[in-house]
C-alpha atoms as a PDB file:
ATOM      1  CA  UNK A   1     144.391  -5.314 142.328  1.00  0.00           C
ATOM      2  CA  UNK A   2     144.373  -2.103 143.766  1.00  0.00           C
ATOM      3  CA  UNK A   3     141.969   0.399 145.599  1.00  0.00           C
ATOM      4  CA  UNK A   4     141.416   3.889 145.447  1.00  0.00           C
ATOM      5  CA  UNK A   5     139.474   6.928 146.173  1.00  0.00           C
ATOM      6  CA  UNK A   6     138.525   7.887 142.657  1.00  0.00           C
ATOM      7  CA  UNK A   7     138.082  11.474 141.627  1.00  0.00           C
ATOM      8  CA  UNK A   8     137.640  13.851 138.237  1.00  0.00           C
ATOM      9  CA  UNK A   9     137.852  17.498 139.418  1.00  0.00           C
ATOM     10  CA  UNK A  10     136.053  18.542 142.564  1.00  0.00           C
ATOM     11  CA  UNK A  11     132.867  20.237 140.430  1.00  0.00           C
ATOM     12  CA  UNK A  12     131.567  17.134 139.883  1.00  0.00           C
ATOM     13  CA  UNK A  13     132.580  14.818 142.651  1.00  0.00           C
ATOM     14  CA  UNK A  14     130.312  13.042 144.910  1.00  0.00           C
ATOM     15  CA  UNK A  15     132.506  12.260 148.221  1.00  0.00           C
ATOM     16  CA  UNK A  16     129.515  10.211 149.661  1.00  0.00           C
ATOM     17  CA  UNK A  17     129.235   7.667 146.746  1.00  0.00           C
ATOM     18  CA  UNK A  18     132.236   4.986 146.738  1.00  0.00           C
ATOM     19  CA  UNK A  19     133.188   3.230 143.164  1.00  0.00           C
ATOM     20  CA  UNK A  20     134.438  -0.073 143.389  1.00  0.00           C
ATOM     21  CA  UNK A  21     136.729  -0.802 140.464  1.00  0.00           C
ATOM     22  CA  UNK A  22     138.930  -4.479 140.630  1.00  0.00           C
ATOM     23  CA  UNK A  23     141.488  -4.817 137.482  1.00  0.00           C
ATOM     24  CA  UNK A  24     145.190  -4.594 136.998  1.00  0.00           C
ATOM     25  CA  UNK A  25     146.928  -1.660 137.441  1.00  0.00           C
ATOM     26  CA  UNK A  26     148.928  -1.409 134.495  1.00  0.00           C
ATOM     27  CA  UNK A  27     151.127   1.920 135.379  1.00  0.00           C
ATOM     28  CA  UNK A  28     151.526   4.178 138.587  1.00  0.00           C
ATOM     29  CA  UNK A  29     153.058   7.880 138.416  1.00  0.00           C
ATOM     30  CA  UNK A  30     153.804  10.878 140.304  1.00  0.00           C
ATOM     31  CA  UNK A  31     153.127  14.056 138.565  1.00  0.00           C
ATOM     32  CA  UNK A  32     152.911  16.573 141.895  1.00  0.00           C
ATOM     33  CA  UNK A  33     150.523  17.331 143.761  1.00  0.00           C
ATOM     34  CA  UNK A  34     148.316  13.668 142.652  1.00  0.00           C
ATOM     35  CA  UNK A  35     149.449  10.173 141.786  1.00  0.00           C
ATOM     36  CA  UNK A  36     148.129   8.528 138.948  1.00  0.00           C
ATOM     37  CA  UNK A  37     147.850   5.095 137.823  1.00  0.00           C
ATOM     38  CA  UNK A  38     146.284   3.573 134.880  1.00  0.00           C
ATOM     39  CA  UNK A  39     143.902   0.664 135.799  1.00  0.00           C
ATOM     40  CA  UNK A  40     142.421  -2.033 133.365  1.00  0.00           C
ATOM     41  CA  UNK A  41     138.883  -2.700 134.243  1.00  0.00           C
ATOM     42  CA  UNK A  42     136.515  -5.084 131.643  1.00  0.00           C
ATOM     43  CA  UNK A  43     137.956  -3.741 128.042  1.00  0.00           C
ATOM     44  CA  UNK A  44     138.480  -0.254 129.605  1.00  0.00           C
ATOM     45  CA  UNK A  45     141.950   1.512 130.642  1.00  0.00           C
ATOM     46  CA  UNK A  46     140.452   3.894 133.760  1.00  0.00           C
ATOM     47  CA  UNK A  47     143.220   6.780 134.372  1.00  0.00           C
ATOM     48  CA  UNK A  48     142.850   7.302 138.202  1.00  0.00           C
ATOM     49  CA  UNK A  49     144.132  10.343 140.164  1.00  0.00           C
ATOM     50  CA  UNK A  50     144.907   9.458 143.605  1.00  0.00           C
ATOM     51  CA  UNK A  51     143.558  12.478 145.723  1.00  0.00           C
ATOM     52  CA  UNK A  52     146.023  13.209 148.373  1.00  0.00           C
ATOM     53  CA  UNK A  53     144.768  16.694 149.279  1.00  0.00           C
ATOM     54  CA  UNK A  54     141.323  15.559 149.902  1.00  0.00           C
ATOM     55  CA  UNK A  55     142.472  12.855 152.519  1.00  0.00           C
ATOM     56  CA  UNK A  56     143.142  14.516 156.245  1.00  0.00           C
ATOM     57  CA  UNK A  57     145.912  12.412 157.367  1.00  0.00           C
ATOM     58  CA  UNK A  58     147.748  13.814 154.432  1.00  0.00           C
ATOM     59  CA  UNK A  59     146.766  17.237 156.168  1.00  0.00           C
ATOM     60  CA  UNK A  60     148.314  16.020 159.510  1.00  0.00           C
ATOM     61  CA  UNK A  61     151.503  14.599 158.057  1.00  0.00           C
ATOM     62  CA  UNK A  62     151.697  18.111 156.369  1.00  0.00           C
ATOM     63  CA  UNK A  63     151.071  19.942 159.760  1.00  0.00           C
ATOM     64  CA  UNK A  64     153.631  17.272 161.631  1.00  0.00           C
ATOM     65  CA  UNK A  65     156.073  17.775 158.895  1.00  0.00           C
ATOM     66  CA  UNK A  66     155.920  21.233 159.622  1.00  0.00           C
ATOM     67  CA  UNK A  67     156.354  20.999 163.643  1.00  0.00           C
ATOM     68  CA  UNK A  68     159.611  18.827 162.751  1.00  0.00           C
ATOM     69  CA  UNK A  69     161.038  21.068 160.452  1.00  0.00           C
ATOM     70  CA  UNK A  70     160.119  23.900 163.180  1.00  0.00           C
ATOM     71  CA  UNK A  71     161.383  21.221 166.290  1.00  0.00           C
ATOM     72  CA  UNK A  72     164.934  20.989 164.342  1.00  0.00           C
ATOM     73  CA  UNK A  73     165.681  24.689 163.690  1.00  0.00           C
ATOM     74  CA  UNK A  74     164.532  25.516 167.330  1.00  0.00           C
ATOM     75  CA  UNK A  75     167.250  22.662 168.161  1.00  0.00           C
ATOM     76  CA  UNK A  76     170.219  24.181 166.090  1.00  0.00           C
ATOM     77  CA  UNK A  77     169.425  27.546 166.178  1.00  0.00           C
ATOM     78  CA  UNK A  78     169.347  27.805 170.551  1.00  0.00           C
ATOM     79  CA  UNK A  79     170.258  25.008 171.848  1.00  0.00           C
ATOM     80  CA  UNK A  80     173.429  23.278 169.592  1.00  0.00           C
ATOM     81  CA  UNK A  81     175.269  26.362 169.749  1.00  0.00           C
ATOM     82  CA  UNK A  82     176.213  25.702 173.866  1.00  0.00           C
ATOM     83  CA  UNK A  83     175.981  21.452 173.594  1.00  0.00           C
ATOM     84  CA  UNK A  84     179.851  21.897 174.032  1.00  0.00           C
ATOM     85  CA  UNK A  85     179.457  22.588 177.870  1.00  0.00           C
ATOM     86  CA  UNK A  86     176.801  20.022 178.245  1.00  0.00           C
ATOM     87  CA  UNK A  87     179.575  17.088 179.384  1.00  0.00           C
ATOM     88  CA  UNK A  88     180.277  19.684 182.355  1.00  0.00           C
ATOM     89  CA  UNK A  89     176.912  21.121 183.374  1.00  0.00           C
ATOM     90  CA  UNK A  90     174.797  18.300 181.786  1.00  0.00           C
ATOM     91  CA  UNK A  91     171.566  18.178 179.203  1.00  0.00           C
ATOM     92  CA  UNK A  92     169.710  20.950 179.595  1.00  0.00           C
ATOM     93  CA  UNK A  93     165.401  20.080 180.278  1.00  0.00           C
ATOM     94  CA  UNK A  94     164.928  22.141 176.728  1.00  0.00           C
ATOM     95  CA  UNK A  95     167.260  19.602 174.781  1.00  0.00           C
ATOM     96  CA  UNK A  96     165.702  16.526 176.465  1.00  0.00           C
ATOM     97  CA  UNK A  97     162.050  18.316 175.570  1.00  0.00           C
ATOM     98  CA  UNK A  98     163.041  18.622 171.825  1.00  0.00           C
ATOM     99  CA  UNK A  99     164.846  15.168 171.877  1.00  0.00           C
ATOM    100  CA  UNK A 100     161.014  13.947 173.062  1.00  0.00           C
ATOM    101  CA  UNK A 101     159.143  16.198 170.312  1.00  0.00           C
ATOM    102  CA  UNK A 102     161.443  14.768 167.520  1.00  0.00           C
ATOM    103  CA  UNK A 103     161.235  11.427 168.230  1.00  0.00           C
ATOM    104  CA  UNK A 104     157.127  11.542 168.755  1.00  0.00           C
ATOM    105  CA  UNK A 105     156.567  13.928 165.184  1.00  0.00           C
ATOM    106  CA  UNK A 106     159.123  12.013 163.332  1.00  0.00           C
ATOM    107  CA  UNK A 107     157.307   8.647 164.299  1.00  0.00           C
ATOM    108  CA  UNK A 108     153.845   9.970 163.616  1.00  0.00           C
ATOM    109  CA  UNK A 109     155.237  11.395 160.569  1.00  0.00           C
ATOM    110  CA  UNK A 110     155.962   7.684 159.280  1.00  0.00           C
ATOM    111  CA  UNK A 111     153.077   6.811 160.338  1.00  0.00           C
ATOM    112  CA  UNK A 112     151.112   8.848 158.591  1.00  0.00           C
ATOM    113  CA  UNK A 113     153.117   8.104 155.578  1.00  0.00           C
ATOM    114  CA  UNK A 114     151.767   4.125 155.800  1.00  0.00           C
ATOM    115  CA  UNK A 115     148.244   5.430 156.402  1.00  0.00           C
ATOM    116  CA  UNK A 116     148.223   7.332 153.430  1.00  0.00           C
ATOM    117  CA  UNK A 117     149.159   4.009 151.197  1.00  0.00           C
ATOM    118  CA  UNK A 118     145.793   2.051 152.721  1.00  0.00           C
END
């Protein structure tokens, strides 16, 4: 059994009514940007498009994604290139700050990534 947020174009979609569908999921795909899986409901074989882009923690994983990616360059582009002298003169604040940043986005980031699949 699975559930979903069921959708056929936007046109046409109602966001404020819910379907309810219980059945076996026969098949589940990728084809980018939606998910698809093909669920068996009374005699009928529903193809279901799972709507990422219409879901806002899929927006903040994006944006999160984004500050990693962002957090990482930052890292290697300014502060790698002199890590050599940081046994002598120690850590610099700015490498302890990005340490912090990377470790929060990169744990919201999975978490956002578990939300997604509920």
């Amino acid at each position: 059994m699975a559930f979903s947020v069921l959708h056929h174009g936007w046109a046409n979609y109602d966001q404020t009514k819910t379907l309810d569908y219980t059945g076996l999921v026969e098949e589940i795909t990728y084809e980018n940007p939606h998910g698809m899986l093909q669920l068996q409901h009374e005699d009928k074989t529903w193809t279901v498009v799972l709507a990422l882009a219409s879901d806002p923690v899929f927006h903040i994983k994006l944006i999160l994604l984004l500050i990693g990616g962002l957090n990482a360059g930052f890292f290697h582009r300014f502060l790698a290139p002199s890590s050599t002298d940081w046994e002598q003169s120690g850590v610099p604040m700015a490498a302890r700050a990005v340490t912090v940043c990377s470790i929060v986005v990169w744990t919201a980031v999975i978490a956002c990534g578990r939300l997604l699949a509920h």
